[in-house]
Protein backbone atom coordinates (compact mmCIF):
# COMPACT_ATOMS: atom_id res chain seq x y z
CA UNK A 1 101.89 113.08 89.84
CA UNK A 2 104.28 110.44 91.25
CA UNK A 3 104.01 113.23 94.91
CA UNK A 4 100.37 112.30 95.07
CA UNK A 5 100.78 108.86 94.86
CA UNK A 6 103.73 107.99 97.19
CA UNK A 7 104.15 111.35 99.31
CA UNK A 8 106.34 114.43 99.38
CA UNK A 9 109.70 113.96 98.58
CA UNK A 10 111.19 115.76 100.86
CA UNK A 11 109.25 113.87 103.57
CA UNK A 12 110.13 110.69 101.93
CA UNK A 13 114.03 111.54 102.18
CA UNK A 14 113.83 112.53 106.13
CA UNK A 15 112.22 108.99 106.34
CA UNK A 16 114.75 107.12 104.18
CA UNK A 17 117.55 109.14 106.14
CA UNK A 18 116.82 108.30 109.47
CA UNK A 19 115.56 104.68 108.53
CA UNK A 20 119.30 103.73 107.11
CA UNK A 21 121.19 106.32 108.75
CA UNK A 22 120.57 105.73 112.48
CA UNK A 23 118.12 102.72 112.47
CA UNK A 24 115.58 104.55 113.98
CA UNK A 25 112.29 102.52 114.66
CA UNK A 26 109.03 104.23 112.87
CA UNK A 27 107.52 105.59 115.63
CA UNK A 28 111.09 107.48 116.70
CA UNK A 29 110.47 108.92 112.87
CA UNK A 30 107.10 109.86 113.62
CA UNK A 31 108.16 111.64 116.26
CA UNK A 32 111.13 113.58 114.74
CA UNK A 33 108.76 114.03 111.68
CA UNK A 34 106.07 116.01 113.52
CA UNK A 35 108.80 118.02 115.49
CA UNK A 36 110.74 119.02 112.24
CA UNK A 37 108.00 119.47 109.97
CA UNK A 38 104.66 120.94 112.53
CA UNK A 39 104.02 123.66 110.24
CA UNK A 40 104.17 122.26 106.59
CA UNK A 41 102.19 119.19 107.69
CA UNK A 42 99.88 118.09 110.13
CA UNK A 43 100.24 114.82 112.22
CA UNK A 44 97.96 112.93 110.07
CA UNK A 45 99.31 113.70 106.61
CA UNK A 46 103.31 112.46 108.40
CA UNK A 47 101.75 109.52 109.40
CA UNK A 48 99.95 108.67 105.77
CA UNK A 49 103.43 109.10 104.40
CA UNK A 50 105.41 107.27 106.66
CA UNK A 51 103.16 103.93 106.62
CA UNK A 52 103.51 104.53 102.83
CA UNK A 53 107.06 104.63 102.95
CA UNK A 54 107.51 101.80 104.88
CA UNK A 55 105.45 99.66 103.03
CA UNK A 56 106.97 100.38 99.74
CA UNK A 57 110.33 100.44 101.21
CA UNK A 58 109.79 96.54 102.16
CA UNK A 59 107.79 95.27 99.15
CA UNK A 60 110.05 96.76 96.59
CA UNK A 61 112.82 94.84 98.36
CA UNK A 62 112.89 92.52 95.21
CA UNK A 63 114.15 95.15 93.01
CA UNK A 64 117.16 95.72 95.05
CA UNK A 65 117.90 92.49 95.46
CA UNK A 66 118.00 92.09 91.68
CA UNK A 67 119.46 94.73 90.34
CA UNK A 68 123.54 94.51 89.15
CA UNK A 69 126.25 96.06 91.26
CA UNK A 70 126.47 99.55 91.64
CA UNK A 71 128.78 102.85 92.61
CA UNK A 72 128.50 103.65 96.56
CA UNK A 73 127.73 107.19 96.83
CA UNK A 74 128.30 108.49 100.55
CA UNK A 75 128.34 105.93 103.37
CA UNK A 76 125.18 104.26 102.75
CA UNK A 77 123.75 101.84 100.08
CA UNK A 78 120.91 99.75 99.02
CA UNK A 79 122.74 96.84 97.43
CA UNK A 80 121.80 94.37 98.76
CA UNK A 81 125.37 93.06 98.55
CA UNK A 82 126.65 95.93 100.08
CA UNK A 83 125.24 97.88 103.35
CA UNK A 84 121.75 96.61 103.17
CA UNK A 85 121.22 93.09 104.28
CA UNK A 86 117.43 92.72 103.46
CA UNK A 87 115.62 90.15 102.71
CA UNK A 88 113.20 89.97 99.14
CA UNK A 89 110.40 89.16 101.54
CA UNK A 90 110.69 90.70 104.61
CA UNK A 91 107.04 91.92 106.44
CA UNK A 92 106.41 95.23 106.62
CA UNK A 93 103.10 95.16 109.07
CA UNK A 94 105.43 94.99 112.27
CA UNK A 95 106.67 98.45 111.27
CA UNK A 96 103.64 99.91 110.85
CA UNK A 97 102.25 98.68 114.18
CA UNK A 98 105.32 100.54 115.77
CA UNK A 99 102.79 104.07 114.76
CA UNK A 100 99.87 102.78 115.25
């Protein structure tokens, strides 16, 4: 259920990935996206997800920013008081123009 709503997961991790990983803009994703996945999903359906994923990653911002102190696992995190320096309401819209 939760697939249908917000995308395939495994689409959703190559996005999350190269988002915090490398800092690679949206439309770099895209890109890398339709290379790595041309024959499990078309164009369209990479770009539904990604402007999906990129809006929830910014609105849900909030949560992160409240939530207590946490284990690092790897060389990443979202803690806010950690790796990620985010703000609770930073725009998403300037991301999405980046594949449009």
């Amino acid at each position: 259920m939760t697939e249908s709503l917000v995308g395939p997961y495994v689409l959703h991790d190559f996005f999350l990935y190269h988002f915090l990983r490398y800092g690679a803009s949206p439309k770099k994703i895209y890109y890398i996206a339709c290379k790595t996945f041309d024959k499990k999903f078309s164009k369209e359906e990479i770009k539904k997800w990604l402007e999906i994923f990129i809006k929830r990653f910014f609105t849900q911002q909030f949560k992160r920013n409240s939530m207590p102190d946490g284990p690092k696992v790897g060389t990443i995190s979202l803690s806010p008081r950690g790796d990620l320096r985010m703000p609770s309401d930073a725009e998403f819209e300037i991301w999405i123009k980046d594949i449009k």
